[in-house]
Protein backbone atom coordinates (compact mmCIF):
# COMPACT_ATOMS: atom_id res chain seq x y z
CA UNK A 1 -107.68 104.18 20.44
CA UNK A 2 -110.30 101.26 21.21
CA UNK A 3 -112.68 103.97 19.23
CA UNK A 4 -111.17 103.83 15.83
CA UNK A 5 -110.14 99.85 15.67
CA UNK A 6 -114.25 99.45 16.39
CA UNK A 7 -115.32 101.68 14.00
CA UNK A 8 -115.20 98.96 10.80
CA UNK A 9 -117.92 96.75 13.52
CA UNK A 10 -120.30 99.94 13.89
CA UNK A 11 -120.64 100.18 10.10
CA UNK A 12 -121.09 96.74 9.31
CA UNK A 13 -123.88 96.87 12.33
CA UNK A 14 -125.36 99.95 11.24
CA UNK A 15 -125.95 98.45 7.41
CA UNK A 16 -127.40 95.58 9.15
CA UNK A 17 -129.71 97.67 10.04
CA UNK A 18 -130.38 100.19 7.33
CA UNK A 19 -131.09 96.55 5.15
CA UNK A 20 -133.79 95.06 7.34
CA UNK A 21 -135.20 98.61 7.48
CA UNK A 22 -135.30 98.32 3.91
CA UNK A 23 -135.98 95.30 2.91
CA UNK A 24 -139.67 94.86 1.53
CA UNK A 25 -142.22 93.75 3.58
CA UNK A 26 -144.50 91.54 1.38
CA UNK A 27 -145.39 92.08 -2.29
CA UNK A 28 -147.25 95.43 -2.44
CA UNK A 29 -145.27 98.38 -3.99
CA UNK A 30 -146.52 100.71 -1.26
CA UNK A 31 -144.72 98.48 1.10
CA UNK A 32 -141.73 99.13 2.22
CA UNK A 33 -138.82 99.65 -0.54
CA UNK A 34 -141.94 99.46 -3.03
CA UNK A 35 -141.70 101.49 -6.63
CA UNK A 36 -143.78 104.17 -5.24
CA UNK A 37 -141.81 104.64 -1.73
CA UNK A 38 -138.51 106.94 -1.30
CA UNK A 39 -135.90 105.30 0.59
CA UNK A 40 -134.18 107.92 2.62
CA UNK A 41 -131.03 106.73 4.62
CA UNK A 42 -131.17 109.87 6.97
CA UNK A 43 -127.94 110.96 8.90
CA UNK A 44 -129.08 111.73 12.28
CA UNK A 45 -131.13 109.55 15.17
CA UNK A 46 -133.79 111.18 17.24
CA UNK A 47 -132.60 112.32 21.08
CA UNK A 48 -135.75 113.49 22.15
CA UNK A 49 -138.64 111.56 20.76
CA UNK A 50 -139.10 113.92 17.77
CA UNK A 51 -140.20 116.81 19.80
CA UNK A 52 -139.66 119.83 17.71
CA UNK A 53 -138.35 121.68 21.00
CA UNK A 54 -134.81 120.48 20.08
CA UNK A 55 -132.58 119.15 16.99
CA UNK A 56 -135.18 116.28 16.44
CA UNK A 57 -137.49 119.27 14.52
CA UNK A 58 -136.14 118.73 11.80
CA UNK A 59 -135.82 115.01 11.01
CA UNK A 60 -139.74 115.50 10.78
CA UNK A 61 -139.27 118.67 9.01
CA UNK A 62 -137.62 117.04 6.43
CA UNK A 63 -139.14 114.10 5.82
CA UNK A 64 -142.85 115.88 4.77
CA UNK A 65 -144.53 115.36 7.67
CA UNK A 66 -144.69 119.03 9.68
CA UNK A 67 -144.97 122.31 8.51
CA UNK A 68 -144.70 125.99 10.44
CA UNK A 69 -146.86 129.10 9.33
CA UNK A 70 -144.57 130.54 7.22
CA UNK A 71 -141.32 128.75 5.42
CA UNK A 72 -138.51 130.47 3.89
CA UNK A 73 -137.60 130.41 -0.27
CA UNK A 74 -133.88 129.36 -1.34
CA UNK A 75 -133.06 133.15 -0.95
CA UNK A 76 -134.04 133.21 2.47
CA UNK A 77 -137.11 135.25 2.65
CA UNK A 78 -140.33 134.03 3.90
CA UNK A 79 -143.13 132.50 2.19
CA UNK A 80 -146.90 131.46 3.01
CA UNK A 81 -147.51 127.78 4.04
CA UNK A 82 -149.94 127.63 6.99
CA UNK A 83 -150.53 131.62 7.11
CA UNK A 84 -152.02 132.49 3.57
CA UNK A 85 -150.44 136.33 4.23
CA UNK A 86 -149.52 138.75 7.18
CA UNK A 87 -148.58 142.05 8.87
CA UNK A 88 -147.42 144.22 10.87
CA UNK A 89 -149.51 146.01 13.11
CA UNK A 90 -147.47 147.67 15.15
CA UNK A 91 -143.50 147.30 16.80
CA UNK A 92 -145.05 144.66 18.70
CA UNK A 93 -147.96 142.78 17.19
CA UNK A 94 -148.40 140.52 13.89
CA UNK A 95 -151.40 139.24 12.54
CA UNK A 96 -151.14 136.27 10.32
CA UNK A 97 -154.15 134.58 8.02
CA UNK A 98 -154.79 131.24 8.44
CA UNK A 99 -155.03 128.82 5.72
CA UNK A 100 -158.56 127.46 5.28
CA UNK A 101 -159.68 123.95 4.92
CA UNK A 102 -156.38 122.50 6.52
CA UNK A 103 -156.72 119.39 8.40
CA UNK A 104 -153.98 117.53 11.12
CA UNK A 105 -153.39 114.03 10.16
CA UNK A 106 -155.44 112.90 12.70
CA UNK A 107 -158.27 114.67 10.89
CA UNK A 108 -158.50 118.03 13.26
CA UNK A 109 -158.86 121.01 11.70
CA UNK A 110 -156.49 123.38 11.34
CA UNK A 111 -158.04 126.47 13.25
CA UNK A 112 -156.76 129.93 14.36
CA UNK A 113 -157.47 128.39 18.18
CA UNK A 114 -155.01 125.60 17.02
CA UNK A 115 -152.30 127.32 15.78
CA UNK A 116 -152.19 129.43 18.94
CA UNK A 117 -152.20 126.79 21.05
CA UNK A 118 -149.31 125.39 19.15
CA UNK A 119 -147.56 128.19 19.44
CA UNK A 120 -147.91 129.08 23.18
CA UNK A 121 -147.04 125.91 24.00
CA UNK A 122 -143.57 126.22 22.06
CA UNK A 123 -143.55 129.91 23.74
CA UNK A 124 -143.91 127.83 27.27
CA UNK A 125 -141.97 124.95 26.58
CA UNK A 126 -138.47 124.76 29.18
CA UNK A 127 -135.96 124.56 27.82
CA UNK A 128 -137.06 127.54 25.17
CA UNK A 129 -136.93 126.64 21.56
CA UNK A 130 -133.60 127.91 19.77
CA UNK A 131 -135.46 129.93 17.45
CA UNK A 132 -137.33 131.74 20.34
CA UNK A 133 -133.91 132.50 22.07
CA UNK A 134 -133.58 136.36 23.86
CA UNK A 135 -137.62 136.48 23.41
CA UNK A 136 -140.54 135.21 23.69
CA UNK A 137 -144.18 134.74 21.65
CA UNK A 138 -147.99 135.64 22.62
CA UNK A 139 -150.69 134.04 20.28
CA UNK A 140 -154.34 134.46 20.21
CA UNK A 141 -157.26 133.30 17.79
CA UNK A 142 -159.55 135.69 16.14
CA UNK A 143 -162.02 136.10 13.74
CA UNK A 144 -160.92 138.07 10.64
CA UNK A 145 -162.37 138.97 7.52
CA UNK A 146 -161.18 135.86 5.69
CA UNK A 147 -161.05 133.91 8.06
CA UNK A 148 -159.46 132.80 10.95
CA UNK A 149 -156.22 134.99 12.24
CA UNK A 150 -153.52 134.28 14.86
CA UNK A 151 -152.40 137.65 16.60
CA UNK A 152 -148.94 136.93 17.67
CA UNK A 153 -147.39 139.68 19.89
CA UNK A 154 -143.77 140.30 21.46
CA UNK A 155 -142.95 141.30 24.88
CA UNK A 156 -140.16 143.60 22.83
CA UNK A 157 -139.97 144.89 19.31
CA UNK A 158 -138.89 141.85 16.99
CA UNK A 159 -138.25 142.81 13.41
CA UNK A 160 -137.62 138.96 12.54
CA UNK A 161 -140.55 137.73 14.30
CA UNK A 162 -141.89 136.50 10.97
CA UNK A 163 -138.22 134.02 10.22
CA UNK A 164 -138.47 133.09 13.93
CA UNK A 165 -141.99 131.22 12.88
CA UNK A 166 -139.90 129.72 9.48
CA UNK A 167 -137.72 127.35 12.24
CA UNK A 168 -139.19 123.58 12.34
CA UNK A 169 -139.31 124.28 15.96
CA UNK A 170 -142.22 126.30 15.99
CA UNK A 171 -144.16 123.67 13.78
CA UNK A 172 -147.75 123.28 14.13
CA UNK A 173 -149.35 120.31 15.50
CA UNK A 174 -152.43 118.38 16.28
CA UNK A 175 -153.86 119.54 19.83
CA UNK A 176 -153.75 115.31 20.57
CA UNK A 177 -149.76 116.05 19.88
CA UNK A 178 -149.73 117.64 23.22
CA UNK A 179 -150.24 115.00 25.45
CA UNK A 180 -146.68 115.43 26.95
CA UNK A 181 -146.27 119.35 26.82
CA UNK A 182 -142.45 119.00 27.43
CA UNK A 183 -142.27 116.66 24.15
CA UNK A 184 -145.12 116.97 21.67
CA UNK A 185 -145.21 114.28 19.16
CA UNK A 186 -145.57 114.60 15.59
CA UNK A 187 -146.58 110.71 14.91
CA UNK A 188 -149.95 111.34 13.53
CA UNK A 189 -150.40 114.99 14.36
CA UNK A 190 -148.67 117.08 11.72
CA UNK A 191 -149.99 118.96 8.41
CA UNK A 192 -147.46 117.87 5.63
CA UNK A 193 -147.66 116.12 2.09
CA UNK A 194 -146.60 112.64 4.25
CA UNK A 195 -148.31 111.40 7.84
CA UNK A 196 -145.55 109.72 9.97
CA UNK A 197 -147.71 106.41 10.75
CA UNK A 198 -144.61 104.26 12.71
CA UNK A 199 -141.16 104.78 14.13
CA UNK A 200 -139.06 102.86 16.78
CA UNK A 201 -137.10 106.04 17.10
CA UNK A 202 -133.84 104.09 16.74
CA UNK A 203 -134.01 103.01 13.05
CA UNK A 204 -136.55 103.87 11.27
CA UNK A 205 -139.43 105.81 9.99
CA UNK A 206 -142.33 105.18 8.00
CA UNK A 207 -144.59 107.86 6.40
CA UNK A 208 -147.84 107.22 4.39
CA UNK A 209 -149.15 110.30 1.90
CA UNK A 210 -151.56 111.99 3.18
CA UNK A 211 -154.09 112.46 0.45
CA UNK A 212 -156.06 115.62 1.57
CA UNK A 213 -152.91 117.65 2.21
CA UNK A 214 -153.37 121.61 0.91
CA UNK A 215 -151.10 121.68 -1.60
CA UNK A 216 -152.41 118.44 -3.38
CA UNK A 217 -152.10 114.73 -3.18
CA UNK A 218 -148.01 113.93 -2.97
CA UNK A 219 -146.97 112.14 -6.00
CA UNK A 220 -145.66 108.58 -3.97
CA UNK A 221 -147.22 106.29 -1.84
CA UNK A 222 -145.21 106.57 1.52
CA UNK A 223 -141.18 107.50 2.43
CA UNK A 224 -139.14 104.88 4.51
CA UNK A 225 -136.75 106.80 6.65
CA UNK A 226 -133.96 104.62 8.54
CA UNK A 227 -131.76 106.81 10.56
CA UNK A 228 -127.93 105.71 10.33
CA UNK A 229 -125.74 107.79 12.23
CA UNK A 230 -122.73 106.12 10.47
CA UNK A 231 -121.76 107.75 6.93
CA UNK A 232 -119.96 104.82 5.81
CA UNK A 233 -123.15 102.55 5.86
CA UNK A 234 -125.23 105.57 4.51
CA UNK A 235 -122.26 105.36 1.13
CA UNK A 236 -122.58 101.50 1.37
CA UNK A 237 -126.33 100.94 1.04
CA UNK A 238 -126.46 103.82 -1.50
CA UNK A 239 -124.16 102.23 -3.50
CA UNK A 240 -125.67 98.94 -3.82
CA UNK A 241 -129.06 100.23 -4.23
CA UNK A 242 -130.83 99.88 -1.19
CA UNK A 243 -131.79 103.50 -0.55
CA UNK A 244 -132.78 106.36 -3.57
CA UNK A 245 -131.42 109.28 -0.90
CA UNK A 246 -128.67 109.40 1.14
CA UNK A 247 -127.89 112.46 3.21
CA UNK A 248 -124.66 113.72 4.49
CA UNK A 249 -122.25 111.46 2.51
CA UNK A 250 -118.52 111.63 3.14
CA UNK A 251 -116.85 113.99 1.38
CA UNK A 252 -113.36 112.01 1.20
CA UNK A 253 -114.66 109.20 -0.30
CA UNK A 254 -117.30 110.80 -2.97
CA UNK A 255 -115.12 109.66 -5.66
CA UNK A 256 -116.94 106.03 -5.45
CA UNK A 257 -120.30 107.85 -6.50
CA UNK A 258 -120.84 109.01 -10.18
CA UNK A 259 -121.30 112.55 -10.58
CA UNK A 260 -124.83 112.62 -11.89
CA UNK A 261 -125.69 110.73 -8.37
CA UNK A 262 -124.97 113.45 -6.32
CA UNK A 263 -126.18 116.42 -4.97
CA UNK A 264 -124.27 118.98 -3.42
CA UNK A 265 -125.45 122.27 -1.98
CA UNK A 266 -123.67 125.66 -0.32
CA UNK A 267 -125.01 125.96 2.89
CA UNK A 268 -125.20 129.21 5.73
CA UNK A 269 -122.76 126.49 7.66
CA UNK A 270 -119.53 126.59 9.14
CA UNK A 271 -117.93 123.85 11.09
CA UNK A 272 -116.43 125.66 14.24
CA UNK A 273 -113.81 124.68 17.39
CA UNK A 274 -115.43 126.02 20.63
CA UNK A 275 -113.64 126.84 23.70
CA UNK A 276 -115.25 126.34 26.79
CA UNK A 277 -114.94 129.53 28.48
CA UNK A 278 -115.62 127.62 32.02
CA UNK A 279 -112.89 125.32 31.45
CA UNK A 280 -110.24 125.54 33.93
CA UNK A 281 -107.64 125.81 30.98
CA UNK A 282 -109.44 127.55 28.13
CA UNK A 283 -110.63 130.33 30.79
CA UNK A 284 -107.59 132.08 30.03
CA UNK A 285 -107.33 134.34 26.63
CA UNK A 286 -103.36 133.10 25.93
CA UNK A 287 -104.22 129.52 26.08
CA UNK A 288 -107.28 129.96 23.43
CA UNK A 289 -104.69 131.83 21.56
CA UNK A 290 -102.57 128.99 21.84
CA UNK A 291 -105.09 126.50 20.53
CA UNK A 292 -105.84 129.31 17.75
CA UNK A 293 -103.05 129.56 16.54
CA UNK A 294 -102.06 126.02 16.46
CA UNK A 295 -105.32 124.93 14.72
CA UNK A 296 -104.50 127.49 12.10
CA UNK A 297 -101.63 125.83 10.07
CA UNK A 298 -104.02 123.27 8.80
CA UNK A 299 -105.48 122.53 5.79
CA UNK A 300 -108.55 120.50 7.09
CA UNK A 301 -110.83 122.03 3.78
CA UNK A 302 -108.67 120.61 1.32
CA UNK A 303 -107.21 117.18 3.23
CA UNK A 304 -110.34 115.58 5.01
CA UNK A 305 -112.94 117.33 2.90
CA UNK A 306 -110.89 116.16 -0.14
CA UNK A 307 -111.53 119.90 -1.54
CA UNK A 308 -115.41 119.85 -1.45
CA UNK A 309 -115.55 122.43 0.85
CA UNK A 310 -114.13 125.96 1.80
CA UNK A 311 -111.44 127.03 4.55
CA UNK A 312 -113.82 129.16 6.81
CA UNK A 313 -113.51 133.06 6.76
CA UNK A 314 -115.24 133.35 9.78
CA UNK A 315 -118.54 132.34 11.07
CA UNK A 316 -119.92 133.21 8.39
CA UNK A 317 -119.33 131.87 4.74
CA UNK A 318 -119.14 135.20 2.26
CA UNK A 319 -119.99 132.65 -0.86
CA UNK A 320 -123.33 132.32 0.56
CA UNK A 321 -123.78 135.71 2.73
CA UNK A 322 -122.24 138.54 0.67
CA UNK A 323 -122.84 140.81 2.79
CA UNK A 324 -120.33 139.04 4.93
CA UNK A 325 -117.54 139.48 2.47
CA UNK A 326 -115.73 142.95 3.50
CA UNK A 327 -115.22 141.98 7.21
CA UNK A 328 -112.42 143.39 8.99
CA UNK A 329 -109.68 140.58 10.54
CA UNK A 330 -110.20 140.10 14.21
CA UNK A 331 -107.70 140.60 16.51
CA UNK A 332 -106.29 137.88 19.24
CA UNK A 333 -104.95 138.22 22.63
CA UNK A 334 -101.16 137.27 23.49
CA UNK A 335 -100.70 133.41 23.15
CA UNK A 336 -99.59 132.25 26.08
CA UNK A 337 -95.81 131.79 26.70
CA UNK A 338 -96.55 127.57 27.40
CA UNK A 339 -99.36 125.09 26.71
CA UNK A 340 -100.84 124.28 30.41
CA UNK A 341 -100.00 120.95 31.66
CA UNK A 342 -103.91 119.95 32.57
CA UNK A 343 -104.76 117.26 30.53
CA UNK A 344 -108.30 118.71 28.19
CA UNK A 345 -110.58 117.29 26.10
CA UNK A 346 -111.41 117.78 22.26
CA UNK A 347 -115.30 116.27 21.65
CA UNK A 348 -117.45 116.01 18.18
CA UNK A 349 -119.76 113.62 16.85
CA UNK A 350 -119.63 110.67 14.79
CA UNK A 351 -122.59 111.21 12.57
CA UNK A 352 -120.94 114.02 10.28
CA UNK A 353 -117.99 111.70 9.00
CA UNK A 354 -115.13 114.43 8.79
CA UNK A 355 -115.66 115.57 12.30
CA UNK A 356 -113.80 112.77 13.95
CA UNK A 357 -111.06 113.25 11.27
CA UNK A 358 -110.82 116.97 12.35
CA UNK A 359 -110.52 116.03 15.78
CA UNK A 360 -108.03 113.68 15.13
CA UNK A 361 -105.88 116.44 13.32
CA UNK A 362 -106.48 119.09 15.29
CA UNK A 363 -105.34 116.92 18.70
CA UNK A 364 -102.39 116.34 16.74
CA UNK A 365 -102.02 120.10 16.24
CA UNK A 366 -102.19 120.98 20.04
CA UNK A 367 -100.33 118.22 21.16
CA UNK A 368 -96.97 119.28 18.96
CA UNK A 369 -97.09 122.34 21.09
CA UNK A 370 -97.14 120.68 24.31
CA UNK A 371 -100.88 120.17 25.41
CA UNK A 372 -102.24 116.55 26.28
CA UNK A 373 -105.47 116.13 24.93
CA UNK A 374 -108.05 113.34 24.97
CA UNK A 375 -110.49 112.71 21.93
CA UNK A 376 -114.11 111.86 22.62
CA UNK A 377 -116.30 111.20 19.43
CA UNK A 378 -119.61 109.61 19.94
CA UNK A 379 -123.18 109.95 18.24
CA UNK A 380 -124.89 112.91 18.66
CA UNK A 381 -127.56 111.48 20.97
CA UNK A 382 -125.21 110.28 23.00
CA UNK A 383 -123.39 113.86 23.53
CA UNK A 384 -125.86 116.97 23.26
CA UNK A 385 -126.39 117.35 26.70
CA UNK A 386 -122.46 117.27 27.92
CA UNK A 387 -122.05 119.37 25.12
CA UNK A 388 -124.19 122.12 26.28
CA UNK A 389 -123.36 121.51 29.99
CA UNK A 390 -119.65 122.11 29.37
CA UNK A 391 -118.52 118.80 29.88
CA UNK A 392 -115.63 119.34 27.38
CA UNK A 393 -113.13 121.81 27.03
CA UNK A 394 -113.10 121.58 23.48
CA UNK A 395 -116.02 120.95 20.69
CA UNK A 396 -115.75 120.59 17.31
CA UNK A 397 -119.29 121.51 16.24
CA UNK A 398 -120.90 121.62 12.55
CA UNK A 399 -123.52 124.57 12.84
CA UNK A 400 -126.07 126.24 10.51
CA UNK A 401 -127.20 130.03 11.10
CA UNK A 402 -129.12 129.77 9.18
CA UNK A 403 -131.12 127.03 10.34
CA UNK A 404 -133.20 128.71 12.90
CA UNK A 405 -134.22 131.71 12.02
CA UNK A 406 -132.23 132.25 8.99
CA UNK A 407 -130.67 135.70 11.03
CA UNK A 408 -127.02 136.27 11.90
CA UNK A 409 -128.07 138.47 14.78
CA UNK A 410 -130.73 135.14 16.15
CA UNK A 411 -128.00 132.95 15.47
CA UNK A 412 -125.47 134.78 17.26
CA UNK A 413 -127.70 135.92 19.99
CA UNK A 414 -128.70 131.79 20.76
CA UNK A 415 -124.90 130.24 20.21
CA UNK A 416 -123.00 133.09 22.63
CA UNK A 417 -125.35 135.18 24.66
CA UNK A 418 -125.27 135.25 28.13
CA UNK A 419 -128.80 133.25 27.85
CA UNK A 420 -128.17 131.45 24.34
CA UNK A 421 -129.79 128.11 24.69
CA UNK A 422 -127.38 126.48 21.93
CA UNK A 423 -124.15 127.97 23.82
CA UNK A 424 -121.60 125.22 23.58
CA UNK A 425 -118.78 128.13 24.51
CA UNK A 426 -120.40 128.78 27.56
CA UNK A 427 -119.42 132.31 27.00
CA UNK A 428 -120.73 135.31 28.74
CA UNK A 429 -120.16 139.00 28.35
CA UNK A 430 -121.93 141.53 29.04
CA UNK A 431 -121.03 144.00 26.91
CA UNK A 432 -121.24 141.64 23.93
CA UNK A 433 -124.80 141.00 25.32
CA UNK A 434 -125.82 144.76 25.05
CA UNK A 435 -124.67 144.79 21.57
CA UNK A 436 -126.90 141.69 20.66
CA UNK A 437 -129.69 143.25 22.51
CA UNK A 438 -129.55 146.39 20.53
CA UNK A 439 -129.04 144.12 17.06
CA UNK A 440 -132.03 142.77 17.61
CA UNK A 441 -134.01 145.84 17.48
CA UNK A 442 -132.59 146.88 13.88
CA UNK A 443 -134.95 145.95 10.97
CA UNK A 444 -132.93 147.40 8.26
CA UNK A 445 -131.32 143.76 7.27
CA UNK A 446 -128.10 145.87 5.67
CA UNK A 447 -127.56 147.49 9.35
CA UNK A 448 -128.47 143.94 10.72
CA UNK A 449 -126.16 142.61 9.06
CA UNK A 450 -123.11 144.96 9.66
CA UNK A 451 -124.67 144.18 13.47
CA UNK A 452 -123.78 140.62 13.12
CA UNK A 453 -120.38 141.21 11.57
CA UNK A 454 -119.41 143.76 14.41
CA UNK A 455 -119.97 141.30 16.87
CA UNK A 456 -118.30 138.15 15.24
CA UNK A 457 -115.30 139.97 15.36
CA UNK A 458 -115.60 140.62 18.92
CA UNK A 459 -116.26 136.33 19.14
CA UNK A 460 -113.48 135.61 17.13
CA UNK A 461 -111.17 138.27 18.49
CA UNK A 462 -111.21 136.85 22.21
CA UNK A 463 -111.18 133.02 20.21
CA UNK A 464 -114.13 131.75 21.77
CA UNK A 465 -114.65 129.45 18.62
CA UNK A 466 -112.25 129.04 15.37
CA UNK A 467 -114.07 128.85 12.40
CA UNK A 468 -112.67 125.64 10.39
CA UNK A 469 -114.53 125.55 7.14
CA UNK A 470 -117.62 126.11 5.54
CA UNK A 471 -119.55 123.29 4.42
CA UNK A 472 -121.86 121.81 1.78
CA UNK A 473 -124.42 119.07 2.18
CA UNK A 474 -124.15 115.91 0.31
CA UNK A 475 -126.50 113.72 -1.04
CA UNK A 476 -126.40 110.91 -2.78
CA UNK A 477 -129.98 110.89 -5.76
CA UNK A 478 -130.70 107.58 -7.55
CA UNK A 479 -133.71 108.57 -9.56
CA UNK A 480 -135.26 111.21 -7.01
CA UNK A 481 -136.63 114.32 -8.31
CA UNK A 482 -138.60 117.27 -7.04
CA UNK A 483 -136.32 117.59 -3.18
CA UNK A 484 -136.51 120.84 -1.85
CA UNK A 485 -134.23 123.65 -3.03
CA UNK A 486 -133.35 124.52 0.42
CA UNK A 487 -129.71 125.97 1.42
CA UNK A 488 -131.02 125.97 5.47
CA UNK A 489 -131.37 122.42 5.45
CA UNK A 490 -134.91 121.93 6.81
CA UNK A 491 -136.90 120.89 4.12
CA UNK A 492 -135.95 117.42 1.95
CA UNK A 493 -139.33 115.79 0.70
CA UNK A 494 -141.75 117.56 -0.81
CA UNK A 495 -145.13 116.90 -1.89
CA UNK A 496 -143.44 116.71 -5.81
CA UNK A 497 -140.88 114.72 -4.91
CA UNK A 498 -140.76 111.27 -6.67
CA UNK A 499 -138.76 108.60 -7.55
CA UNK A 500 -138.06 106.43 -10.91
CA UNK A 501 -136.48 103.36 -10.45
């Protein structure tokens, strides 16, 4: 196709790109590229003007320049950063201690009024944040003992109200970040170890350190973010030593990059084929089957991930969720007899560098047995809205559950409830929806758990996704120390993180 014989251009435009973002500015070493400035080649462009209400939370996230209440530790459990400590008060209510002598970027102080304002706003934003999905938040300001204190209260029991406020969604902001309620803006208005001073939105991103932040002065002078989509000019400019961090790196061609230059970490993430349920073909149970089936003689783990990553169990990966290790093998409908003869559609996107790969295999897969099958691959940017509109009958989607509120049950609830706002299946059941309902009510995280597991099975059983393989994140470290231990992949720069060049 037209789409591959271009792809060699798009790389060679794309380093264009990443070089002028890089290239230094003038003489000063806080300039850009300077000895005291991280070069991050990041793997995703914003959609949405950074708004936290959608995938863009995180590129902010990561970089050091936002921060939520409460974060989580590499094991998952939560932590204080903007709340100093917190409890329960009752099935409904939380009451969290503010951190004193905070300030935004923009110099406003951090106050319990803030933070609640922050917070409702998320709570009213349309569509919901991910991390708020099958409920919704109540915050207030009071005055405790300590300090200031943000009651936050639940229109339902919600034992993992506390992870919900981990997810870079729910960051806290400058009340000036506001302007635009539908898309607050973290240029300026954030809390972190780095102030985001300048961005095009396109290319690139410049943070300066913020030198009052909580946690001490961070130990460079500013990070220079350029955002390239394309993992081939991410593995170019890293390799001649125009960026110290490259994220996402492609796993086939690794084997360029010296060992001691990379960085690879398990993640809660499994790369997954969805089936539209309100496709006209994939609506019926022996034609998923089909596709199932057919997707299952491959070996897309050890071929296009060239062995750096695992064959998927399931939707979740054992190796990093042990309690997800004993699951029982779902069971699949009847395939059906013939593939239909309506031409469908097979979608990912080009900024993970296997995923067009995988659709390429896997439309080779369902063609031998008889469907006709068009591949679309395109930026994310370009494709988030068809994807959760249904526009494709088939997407090959790269997804962490861990990423929003580090719970199966969350996770499950957003990606395949009736009401899930990340529901690229477009699948709907209502029994299945009664069982998430009543998940979410357990607090035992064992019985949570076995919750989550019960009703993956039910997922995989009528094949409204195949799990493909679990992944691991890839980055390429020239002299960069002190990144964030973080298996959700949220958090990249920290206030310790430095470079030696």
């Amino acid at each position: 196709m037209n789409r591959h014989s271009s792809a060699p251009a798009a790389a060679l435009v794309a380093t264009a790109a990443l070089l002028t973002a890089c290239s230094p500015g003038g003489s000063s070493d806080a300039g850009p590229g300077g000895d005291d400035r991280l070069r991050f080649a990041y793997a995703f462009t914003p959609t949405t003007a950074l708004s936290p209400y959608s995938d863009d939370a995180t590129t902010a996230y990561a970089a050091g320049a936002t921060e939520t209440l409460v974060r989580l530790d590499p094991a998952g459990l939560p932590e204080p950063a903007l709340a100093t400590a917190w409890e329960q008060v009752d099935l409904t209510t939380w009451r969290f201690e503010i951190r004193p002598d905070v300030v935004f970027h923009d110099g406003t102080p951090v106050t319990g009024e803030t933070v609640a304002a922050a917070l409702d706003a998320a709570a009213a934003a349309e569509p919901a944040p991910r991390a708020l999905s099958g409920g919704s938040i109540d915050a207030t300001a009071e005055e405790g003992p300590n300090g200031d204190v943000v009651v936050v209260t639940t229109a339902e029991p919600d034992p993992v109200l506390v992870q919900r406020l981990t997810s870079p969604e729910l960051v806290v902001l400058a009340p000036s970040a506001y302007a635009d309620p539908a898309r607050p803006t973290p240029v300026g208005t954030g809390t972190g170890p780095y102030e985001i001073t300048d961005t095009d939105l396109t290319t690139q991103m410049t943070l300066e350190a913020n030198p009052d932040y909580w946690a001490g002065a961070p130990a460079m002078d500013g990070v220079d973010v350029t955002f390239v989509g394309d993992a081939g000019a991410r593995l170019q400019a890293f390799r001649s030593d125009q960026v110290d961090l490259a994220q996402a790196l492609p796993a086939a061609q690794l084997d360029q990059i010296d060992e001691d230059e990379l960085l690879a970490v398990p993640l809660p993430r499994t790369v997954s084929l969805h089936l539209t349920q309100t496709s006209d073909v994939l609506a019926d149970p022996g034609q998923r089957e089909l596709v199932r089936a057919a997707v299952a003689e491959l070996d897309l783990a050890g071929t296009i991930y060239a062995g750096r990553a695992e064959p998927a169990g399931g939707l979740f990966n054992a190796a990093v969720s042990a309690w997800a290790a004993d699951r029982e093998a779902a069971t699949h409908p009847a395939a059906a007899a013939a593939a239909s003869t309506t031409p469908i559609t097979l979608a990912t996107f080009t900024d993970r560098p296997e995923l067009p790969e995988m659709a390429t295999a896997i439309a080779d897969a369902l063609r031998a047995v008889g469907f006709e099958v068009e591949v679309v691959a395109r930026p994310y940017d370009e494709m988030e809205t068809d994807y959760l509109d249904g526009t494709y009958d088939l997407v090959i989607m790269s997804r962490s559950y861990g990423q929003d509120t580090a719970d199966p049950v969350g996770y499950l609830q957003t990606d395949f409830g009736c009401d899930g706002t990340y529901n690229i299946s477009r699948s709907c059941d209502a029994a299945l929806d009664a069982e998430l309902a009543d998940a979410q009510l357990v607090a035992d995280p064992d019985e949570r758990a076995a919750a989550a597991v019960a009703v993956e099975q039910q997922v995989l059983g009528d094949v409204w996704a195949v799990p493909l393989v679990h992944d691991a994140t890839q980055f390429g470290v020239q002299g960069v120390t002190g990144l964030a231990s973080d298996p959700f992949e949220r958090a990249v720069v920290t206030s310790t993180t430095s470079v030696d060049r």
